[in-house]
Protein backbone atom coordinates (compact mmCIF):
# COMPACT_ATOMS: atom_id res chain seq x y z
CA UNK A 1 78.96 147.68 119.10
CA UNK A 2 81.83 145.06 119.63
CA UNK A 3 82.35 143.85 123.03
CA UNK A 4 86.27 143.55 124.26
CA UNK A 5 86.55 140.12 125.72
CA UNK A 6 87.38 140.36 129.36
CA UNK A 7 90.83 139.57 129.99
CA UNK A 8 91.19 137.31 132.07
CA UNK A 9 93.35 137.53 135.33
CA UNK A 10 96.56 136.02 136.61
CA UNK A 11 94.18 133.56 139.02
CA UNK A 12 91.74 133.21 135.95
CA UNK A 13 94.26 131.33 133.74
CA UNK A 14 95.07 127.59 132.83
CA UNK A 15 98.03 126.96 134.81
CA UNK A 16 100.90 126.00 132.78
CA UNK A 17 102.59 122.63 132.21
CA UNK A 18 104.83 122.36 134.56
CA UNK A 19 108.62 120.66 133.15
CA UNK A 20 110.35 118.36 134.70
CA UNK A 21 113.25 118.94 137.59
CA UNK A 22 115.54 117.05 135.62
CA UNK A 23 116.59 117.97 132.34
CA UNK A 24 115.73 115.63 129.70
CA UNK A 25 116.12 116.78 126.04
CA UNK A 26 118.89 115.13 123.76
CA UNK A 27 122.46 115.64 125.05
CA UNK A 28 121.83 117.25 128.26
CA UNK A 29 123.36 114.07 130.41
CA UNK A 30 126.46 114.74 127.60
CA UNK A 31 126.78 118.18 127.78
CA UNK A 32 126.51 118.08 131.72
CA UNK A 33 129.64 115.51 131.67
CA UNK A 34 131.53 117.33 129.32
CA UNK A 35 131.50 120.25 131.47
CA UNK A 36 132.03 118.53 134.65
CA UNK A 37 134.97 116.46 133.08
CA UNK A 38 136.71 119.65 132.17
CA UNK A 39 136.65 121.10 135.43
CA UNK A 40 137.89 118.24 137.34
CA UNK A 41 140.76 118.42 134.76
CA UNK A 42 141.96 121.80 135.45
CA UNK A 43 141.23 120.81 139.37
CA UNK A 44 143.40 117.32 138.78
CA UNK A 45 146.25 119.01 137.01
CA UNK A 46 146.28 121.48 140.09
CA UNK A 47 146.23 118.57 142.91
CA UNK A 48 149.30 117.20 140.36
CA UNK A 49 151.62 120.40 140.64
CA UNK A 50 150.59 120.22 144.42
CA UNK A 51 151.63 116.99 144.69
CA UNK A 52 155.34 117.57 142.62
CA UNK A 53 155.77 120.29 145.33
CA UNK A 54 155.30 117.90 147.98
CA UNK A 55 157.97 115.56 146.88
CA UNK A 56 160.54 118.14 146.49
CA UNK A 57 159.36 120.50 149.64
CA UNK A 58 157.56 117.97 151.92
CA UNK A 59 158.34 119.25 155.14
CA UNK A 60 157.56 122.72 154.15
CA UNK A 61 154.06 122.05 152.35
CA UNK A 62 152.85 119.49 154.83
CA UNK A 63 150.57 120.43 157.32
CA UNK A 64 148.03 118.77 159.90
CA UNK A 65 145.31 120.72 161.40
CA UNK A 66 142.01 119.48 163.37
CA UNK A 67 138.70 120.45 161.65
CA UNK A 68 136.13 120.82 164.64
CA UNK A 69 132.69 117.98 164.74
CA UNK A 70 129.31 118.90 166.54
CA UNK A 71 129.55 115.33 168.36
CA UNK A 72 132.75 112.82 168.91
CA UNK A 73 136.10 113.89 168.38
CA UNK A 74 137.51 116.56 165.89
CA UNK A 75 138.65 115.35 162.40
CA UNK A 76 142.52 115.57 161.72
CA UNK A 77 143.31 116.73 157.89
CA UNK A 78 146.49 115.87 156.77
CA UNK A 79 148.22 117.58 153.61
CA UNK A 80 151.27 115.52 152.88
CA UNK A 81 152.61 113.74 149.65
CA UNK A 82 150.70 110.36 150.05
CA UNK A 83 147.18 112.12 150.47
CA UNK A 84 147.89 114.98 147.94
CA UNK A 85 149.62 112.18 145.59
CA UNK A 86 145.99 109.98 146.45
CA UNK A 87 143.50 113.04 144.84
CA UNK A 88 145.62 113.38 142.29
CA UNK A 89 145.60 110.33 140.78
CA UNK A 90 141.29 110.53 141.95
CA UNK A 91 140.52 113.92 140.26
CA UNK A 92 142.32 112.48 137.12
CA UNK A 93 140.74 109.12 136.97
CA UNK A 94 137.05 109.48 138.57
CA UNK A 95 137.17 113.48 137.83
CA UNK A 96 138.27 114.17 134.31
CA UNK A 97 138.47 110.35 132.93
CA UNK A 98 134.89 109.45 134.80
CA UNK A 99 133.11 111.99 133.15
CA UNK A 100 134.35 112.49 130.25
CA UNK A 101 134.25 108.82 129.24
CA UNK A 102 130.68 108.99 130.36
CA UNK A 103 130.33 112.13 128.36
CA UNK A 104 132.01 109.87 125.41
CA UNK A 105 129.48 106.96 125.81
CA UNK A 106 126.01 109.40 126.21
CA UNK A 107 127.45 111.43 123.05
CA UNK A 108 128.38 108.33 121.08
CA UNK A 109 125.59 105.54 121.48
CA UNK A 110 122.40 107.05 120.06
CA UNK A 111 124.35 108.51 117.25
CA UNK A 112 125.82 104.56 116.47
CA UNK A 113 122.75 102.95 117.53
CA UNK A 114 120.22 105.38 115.55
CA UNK A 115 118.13 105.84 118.92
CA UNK A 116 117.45 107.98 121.95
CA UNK A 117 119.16 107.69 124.88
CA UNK A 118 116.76 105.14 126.77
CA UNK A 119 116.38 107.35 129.77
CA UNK A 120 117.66 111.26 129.42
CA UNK A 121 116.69 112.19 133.10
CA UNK A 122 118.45 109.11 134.45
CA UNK A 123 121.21 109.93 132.62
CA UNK A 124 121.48 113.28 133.84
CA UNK A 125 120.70 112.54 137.25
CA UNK A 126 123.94 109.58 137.25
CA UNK A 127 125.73 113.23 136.45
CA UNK A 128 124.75 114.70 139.61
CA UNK A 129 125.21 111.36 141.65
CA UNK A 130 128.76 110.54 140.19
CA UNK A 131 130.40 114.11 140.94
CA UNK A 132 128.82 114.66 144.22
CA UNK A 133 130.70 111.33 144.94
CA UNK A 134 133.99 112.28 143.19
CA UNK A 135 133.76 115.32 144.93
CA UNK A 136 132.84 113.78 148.81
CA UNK A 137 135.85 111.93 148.05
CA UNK A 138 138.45 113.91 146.57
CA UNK A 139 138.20 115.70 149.79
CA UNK A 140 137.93 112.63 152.46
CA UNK A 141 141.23 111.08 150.93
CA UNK A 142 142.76 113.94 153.25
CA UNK A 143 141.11 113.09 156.18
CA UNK A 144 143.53 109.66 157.22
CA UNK A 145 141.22 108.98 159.85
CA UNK A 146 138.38 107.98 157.30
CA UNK A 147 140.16 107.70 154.08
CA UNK A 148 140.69 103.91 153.26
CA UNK A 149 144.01 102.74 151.42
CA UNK A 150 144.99 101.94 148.05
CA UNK A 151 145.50 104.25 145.21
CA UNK A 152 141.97 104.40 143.37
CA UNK A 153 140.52 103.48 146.83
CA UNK A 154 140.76 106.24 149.25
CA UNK A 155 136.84 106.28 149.80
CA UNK A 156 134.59 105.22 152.88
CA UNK A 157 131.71 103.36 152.51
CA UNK A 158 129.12 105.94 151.81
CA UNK A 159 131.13 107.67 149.51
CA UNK A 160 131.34 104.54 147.66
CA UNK A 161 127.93 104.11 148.01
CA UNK A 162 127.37 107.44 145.86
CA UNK A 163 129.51 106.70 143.26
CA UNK A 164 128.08 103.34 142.78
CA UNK A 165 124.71 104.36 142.18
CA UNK A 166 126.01 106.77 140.01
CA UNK A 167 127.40 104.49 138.17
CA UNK A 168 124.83 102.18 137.86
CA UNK A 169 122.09 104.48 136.87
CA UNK A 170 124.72 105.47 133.66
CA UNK A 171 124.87 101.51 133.30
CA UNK A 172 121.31 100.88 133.25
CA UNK A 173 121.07 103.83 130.82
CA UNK A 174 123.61 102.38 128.33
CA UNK A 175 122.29 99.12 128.05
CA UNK A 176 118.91 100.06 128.21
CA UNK A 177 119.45 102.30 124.70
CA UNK A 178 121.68 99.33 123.53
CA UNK A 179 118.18 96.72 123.87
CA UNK A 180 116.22 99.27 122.64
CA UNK A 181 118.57 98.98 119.35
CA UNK A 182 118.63 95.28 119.26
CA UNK A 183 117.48 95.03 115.49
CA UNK A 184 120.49 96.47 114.57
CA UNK A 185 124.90 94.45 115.42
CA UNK A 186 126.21 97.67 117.31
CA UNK A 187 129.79 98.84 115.95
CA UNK A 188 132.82 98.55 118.10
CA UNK A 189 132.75 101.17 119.61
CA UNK A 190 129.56 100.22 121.98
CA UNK A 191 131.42 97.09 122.50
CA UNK A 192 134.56 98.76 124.20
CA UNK A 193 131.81 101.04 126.30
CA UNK A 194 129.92 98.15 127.52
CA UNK A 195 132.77 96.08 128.83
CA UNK A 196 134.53 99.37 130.53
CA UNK A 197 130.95 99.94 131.87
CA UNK A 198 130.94 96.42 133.67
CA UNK A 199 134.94 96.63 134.51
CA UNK A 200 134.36 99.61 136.62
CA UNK A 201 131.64 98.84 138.10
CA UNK A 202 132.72 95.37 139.17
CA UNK A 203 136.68 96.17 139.99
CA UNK A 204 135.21 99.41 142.19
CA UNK A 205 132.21 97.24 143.81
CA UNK A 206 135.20 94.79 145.08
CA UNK A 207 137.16 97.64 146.23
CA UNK A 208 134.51 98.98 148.41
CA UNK A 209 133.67 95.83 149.34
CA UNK A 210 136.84 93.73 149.91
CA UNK A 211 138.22 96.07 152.99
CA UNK A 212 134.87 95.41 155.23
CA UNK A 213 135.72 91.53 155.92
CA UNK A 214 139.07 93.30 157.95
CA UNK A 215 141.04 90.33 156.30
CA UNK A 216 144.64 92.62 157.08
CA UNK A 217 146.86 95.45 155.71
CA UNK A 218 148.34 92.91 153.41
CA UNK A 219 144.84 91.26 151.57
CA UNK A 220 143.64 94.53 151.53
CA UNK A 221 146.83 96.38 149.63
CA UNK A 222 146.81 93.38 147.24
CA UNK A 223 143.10 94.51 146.64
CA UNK A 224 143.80 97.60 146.10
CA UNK A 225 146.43 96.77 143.50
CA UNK A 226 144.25 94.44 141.63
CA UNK A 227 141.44 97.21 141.76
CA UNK A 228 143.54 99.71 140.07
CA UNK A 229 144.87 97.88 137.71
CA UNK A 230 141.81 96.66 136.63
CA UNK A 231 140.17 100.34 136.67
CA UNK A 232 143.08 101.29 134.44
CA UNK A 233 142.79 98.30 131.78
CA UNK A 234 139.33 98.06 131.56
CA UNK A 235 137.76 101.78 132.38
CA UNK A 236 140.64 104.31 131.08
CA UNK A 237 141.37 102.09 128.12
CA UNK A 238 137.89 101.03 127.03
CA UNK A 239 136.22 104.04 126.65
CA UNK A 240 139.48 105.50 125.46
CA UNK A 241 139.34 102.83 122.63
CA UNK A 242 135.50 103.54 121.99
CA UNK A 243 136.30 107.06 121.20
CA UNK A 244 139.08 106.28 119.18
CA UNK A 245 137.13 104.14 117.02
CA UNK A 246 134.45 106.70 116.67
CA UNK A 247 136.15 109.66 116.17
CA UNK A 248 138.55 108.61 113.19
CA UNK A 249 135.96 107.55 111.02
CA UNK A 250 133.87 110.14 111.31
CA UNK A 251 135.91 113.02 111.27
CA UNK A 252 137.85 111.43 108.16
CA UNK A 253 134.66 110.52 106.80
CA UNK A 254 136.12 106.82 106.05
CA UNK A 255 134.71 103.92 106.83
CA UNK A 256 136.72 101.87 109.34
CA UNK A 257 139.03 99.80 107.36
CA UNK A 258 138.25 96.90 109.16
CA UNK A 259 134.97 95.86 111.34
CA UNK A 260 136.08 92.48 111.60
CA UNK A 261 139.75 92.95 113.30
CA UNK A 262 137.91 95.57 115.11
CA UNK A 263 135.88 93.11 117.00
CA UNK A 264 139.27 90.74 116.84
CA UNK A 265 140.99 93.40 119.17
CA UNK A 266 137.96 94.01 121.39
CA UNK A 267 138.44 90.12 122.28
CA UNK A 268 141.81 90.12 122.78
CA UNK A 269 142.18 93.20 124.97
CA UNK A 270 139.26 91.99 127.17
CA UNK A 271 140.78 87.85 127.15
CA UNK A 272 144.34 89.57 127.86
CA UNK A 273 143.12 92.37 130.18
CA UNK A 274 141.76 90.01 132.32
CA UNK A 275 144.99 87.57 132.65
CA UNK A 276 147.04 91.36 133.08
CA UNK A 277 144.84 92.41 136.10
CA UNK A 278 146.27 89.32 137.94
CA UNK A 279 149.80 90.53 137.83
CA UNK A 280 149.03 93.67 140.05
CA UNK A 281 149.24 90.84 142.56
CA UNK A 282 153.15 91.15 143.57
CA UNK A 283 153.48 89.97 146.94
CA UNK A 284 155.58 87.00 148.23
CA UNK A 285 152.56 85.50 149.77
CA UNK A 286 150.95 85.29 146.51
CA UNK A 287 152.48 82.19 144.16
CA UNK A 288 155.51 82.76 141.75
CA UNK A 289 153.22 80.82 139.02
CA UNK A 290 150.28 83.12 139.50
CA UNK A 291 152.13 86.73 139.16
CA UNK A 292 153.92 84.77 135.89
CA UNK A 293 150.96 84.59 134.59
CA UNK A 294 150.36 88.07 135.28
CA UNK A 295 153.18 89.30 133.87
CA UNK A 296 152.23 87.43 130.65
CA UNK A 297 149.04 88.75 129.95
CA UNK A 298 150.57 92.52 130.45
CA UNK A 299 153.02 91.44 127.62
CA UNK A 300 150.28 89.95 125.53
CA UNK A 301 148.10 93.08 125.75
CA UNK A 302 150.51 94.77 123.08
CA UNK A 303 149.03 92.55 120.93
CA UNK A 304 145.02 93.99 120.74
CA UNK A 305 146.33 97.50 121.29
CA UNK A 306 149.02 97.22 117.77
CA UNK A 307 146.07 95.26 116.20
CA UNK A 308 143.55 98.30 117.14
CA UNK A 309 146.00 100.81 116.28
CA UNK A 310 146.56 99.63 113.21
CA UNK A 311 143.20 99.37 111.76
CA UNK A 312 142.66 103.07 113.02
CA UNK A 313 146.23 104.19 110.90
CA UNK A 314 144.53 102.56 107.77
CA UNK A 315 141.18 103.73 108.11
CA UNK A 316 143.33 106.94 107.61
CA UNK A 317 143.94 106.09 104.26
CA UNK A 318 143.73 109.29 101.94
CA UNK A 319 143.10 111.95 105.00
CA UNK A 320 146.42 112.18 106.56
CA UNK A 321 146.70 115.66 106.07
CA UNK A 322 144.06 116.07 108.49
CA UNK A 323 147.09 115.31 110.77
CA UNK A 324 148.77 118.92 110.12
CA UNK A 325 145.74 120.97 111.46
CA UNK A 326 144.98 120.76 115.32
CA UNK A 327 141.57 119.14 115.80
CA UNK A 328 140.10 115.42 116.44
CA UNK A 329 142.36 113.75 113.95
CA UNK A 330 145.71 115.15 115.86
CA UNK A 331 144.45 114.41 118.84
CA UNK A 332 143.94 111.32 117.76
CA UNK A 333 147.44 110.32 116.41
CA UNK A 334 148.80 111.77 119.41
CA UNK A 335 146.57 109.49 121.83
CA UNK A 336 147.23 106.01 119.00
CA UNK A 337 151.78 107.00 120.17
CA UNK A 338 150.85 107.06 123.80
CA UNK A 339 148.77 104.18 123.48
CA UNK A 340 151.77 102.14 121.93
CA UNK A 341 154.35 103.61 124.57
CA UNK A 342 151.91 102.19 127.04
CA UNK A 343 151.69 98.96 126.44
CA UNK A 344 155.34 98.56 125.37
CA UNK A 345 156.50 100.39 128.75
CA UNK A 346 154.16 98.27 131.06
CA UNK A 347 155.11 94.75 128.59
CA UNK A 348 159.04 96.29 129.81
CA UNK A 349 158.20 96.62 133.34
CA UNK A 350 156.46 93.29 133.43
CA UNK A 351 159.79 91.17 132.88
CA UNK A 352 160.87 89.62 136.53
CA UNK A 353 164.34 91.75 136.46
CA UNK A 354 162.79 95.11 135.25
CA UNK A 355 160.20 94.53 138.02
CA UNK A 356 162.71 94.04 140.54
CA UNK A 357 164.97 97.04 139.58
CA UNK A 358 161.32 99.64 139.37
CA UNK A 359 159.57 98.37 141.97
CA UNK A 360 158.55 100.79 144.32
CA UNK A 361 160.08 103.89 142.20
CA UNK A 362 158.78 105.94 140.09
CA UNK A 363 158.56 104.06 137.18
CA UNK A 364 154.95 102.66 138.07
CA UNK A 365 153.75 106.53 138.11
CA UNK A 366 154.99 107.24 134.98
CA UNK A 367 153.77 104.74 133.18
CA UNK A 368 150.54 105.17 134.27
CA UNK A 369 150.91 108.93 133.32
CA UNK A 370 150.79 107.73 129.81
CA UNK A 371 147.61 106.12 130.15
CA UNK A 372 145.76 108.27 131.53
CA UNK A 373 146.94 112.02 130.91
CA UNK A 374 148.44 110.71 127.21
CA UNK A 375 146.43 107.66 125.55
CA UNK A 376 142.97 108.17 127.31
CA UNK A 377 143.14 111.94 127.72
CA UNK A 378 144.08 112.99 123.92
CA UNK A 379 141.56 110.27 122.82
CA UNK A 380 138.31 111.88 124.76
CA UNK A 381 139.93 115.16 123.51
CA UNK A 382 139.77 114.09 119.90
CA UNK A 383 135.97 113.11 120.91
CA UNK A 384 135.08 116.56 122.71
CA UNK A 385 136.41 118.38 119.94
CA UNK A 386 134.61 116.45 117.91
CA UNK A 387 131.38 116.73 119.56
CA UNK A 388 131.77 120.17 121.47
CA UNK A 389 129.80 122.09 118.27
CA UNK A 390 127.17 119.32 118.32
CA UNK A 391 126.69 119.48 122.08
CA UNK A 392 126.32 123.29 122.42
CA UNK A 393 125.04 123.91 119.10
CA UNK A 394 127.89 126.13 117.72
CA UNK A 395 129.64 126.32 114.65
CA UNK A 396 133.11 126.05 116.09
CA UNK A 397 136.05 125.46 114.11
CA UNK A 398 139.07 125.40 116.92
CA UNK A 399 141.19 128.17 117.41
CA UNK A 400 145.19 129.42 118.23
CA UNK A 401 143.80 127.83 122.10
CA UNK A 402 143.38 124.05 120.30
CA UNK A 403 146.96 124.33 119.28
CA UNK A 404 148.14 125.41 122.88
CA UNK A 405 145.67 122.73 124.01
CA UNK A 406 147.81 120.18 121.69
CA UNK A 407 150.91 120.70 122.12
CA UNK A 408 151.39 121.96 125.86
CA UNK A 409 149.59 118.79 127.04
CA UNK A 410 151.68 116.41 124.53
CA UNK A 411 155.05 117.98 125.91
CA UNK A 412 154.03 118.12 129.51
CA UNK A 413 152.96 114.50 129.75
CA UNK A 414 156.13 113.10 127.62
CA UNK A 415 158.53 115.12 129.78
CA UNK A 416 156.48 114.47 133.00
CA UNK A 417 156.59 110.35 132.01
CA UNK A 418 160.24 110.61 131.03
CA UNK A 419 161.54 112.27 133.90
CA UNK A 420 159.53 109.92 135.75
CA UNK A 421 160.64 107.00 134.14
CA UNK A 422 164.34 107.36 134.56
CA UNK A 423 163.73 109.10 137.99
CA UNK A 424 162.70 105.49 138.49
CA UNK A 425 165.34 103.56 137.27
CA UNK A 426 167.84 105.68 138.76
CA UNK A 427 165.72 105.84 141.84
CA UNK A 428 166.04 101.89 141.45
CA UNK A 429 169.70 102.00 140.95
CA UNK A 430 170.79 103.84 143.91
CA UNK A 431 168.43 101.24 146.11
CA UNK A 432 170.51 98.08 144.52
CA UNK A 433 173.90 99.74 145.24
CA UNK A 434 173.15 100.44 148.96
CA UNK A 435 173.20 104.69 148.71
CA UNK A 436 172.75 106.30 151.29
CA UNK A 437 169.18 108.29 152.05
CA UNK A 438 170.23 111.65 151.54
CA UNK A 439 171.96 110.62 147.78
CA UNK A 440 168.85 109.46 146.84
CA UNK A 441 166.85 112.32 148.20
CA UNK A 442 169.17 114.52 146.51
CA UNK A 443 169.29 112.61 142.89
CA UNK A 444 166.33 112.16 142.85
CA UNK A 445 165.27 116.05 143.11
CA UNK A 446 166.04 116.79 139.53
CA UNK A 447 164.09 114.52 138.45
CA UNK A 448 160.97 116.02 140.45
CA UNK A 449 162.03 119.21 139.14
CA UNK A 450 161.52 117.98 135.49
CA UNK A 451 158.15 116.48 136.08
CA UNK A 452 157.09 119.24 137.80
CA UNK A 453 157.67 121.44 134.69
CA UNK A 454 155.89 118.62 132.57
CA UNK A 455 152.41 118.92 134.91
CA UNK A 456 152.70 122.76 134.20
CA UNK A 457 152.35 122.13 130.87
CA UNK A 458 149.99 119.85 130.85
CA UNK A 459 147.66 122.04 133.83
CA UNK A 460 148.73 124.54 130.69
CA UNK A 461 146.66 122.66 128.23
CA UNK A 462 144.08 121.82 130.05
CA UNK A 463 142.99 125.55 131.26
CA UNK A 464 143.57 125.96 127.18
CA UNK A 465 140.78 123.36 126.85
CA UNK A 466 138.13 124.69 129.43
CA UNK A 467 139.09 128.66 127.74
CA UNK A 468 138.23 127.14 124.50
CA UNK A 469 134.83 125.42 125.74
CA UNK A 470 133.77 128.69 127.59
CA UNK A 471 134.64 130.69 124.37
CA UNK A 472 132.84 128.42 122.01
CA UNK A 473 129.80 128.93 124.25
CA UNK A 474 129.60 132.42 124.05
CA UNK A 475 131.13 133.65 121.15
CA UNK A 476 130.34 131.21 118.40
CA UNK A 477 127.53 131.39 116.07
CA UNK A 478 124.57 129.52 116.95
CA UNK A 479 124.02 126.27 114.76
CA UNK A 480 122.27 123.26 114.74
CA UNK A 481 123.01 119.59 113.93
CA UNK A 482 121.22 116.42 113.79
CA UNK A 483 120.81 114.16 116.70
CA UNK A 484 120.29 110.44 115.90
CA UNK A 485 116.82 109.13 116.76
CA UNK A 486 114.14 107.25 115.80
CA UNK A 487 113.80 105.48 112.66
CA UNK A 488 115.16 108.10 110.76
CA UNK A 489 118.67 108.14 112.31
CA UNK A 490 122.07 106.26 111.23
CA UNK A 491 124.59 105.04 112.78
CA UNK A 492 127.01 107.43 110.95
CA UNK A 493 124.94 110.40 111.89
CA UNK A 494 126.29 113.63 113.48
């Protein structure tokens, strides 16, 4: 007679392998940012309409109000156009650009280097590091008793201290997967992410840095300037170039028409960059010959931006009906205009009487809305669409919410910029001929009015971006695609 084999007890069993606290399979540090990134849009498009309100109904919508401390004095939070003006322009660069451009560069380098990311966990822990950061700070820049100054800047020390190490684990990560590859010339596109890597992290370690040595309000707004500027050149166009030069050639499935002029542009936007940063330095203390110079390299970065451009319209050769259907490829397009309009509008505002006329308008703000909600925002959406499937494993085609996505965010941030834009030069106008406050406060309304109505659309597109992500998550059929590793992977893998 058989004998039953005694089963054994809860207590009597192996113990199971226990997995790790932080997530480490392939994509998780991606997936993570992409989320992340699309939250802090629809949070930064908010802040935005906020911030329209508070140009056109300041004394209504500001507000000051003491938030209680267990020891020293109670904190004073200030709502007014300056701080709500300051997270805006914070959610949108260090909340949506941040991590989605990290998001880009996790997605993007194994698949172009044919390798695993170096260090998964790392890389999802720099998730948790950078938006515990973005979000310590978003909400300090309305405490004006902490907050430092300087748009991109707003941050005390430990806050910068977070987002530093946040950063640097994602930096070690990246370069770590790039020597890991070093048998193989990386393309392009790892060049642009490297150097916006090291832009950030050295233009934000000088703006956290700079304001300890108490040097004055002056040194320390000049700073600020230079810190922004750089941020913008180097971080929102660099990994907005990376993408680009991903994204087109593999959702046209041509090869890049040229590899060569590629790396041609790479050098001259990082040579020209470097001369532009210096003409963020507009103060009469600093020399005439130095802002010149300035002011020269902002013209000469049309140059790498055409030259990149360019190569991306031709690699487009035989696909441009790709154009007519919403997806990567519009995107794309859309993000290669605003990149153009940028460089031509800040090459406009960089001539000495321009500069004169705009200065201290609107102007500044509206070009700058073309970088960042137009050139770098449609290029990481050309990437997310591209990659959304592949990081959540669904077959996903787009639907009616990719169009609304599209379109409401291309009209908000052209009538946003252009109502900005000649807000400013009217704004500058009134200035030269001597009007009279209330003139300008009342011109200048309109104008407010306009961009207001632009934001909308663009907060418009974005909640149709974060709809579409939830619904592709839960509605789409599950499906699986490759994820470059190893020996087996290519560079031109999915």
């Amino acid at each position: 007679m058989a004998v039953n084999p005694k089963k054994l007890r809860p207590y009597d069993e192996p113990p199971r392998p226990r997995g790790s606290m932080i997530p480490g399979a392939p994509d998780t540090a991606a997936r993570g940012f992409t989320v992340m990134a699309m939250l802090w849009l629809a949070a930064a498009t908010g802040i935005g309409l906020l911030w329209v309100g508070m140009q056109l109904f300041g004394d209504q919508l500001a507000m000051t109000f003491e938030i209680p401390m267990p020891v020293g004095d109670p904190l004073n939070m200030e709502l007014s156009a300056a701080t709500v003006g300051a997270g805006f322009t914070n959610a949108l660069v260090y909340g949506w650009i941040g991590n989605a451009g990290l998001a880009a560069i996790f997605f993007i380098t194994p698949r172009i280097l044919g390798v695993r990311l170096a260090d998964e966990p790392m890389a999802f822990l720099s998730l948790f590091v950078w938006n515990v950061g973005v979000a310590a700070g978003i909400g300090i820049v309305y405490l004006p008793s902490i907050a430092a100054t300087g748009m991109l800047s707003e941050f005390p020390l430990p806050v910068d201290g977070v987002l530093l190490l946040g950063l640097l684990l994602a930096t070690y990560v990246f370069f770590r997967t790039v020597l890991e590859a070093r048998d193989r010339m990386p393309y392009v596109s790892v060049w642009f992410f490297g150097l916006a890597l090291l832009g950030l992290l050295g233009a934000y370690t000088l703006g956290s840095g700079f304001p300890v040595l108490n040097l004055g309000e002056a040194p320390d707004a000049l700073v600020a300037a230079f810190v922004a500027r750089a941020i913008e050149v180097y971080w929102v166009m660099g990994v907005a170039l990376g993408a680009l030069f991903y994204v087109i050639p593999r959702a046209t499935g041509n090869a890049l028409y040229s590899s060569p002029l590629a790396l041609v542009a790479w050098l001259l936007w990082a040579g020209f960059g470097a001369i532009s940063v210096v003409g963020a330095l507009v103060d009469s203390s600093v020399p005439y010959a130095i802002t010149s110079i300035g002011n020269a390299g902002t013209i000469l970065l049309v140059a790498p931006i055409v030259l990149a451009v360019a190569n991306l319209a031709m690699s487009l050769q035989g696909r441009w009906t790709l154009a007519l259907a919403p997806g990567a490829v519009g995107f794309a397009l859309v993000s290669m205009a605003f990149a153009l309009a940028t460089v031509v509008l800040e090459a406009i505002g960089a001539l000495r009487s321009v500069q004169g006329l705009v200065s201290g308008t609107e102007w500044p703000m509206a070009v700058w809305l073309f970088s960042v909600g137009g050139f770098s925002t449609f290029a990481l959406y050309a990437l997310l669409d591209h990659a959304g499937p592949r990081l959540f494993r669904r077959d996903w085609r787009g639907s009616v919410l990719t169009d609304a996505q599209l379109w409401a965010t291309f009209s908000g941030v052209t009538i946003a910029g252009l109502a900005l834009m000649a807000g400013g030069l009217a704004h500058g106008s009134l200035i030269r001929d001597g009007a009279p406050a209330a003139q300008i406060s009342s011109t200048m309304a309109w104008f407010w009015v306009a961009a207001g109505g632009g934001l909308g659309l663009v907060a418009l597109g974005g909640l149709s971006a974060l709809v579409g992500l939830f619904l592709m998550y839960t509605t789409a059929h599950r499906a699986e695609y490759s994820v470059g590793s190893g020996a087996t992977a290519t560079a031109a893998g999915h």
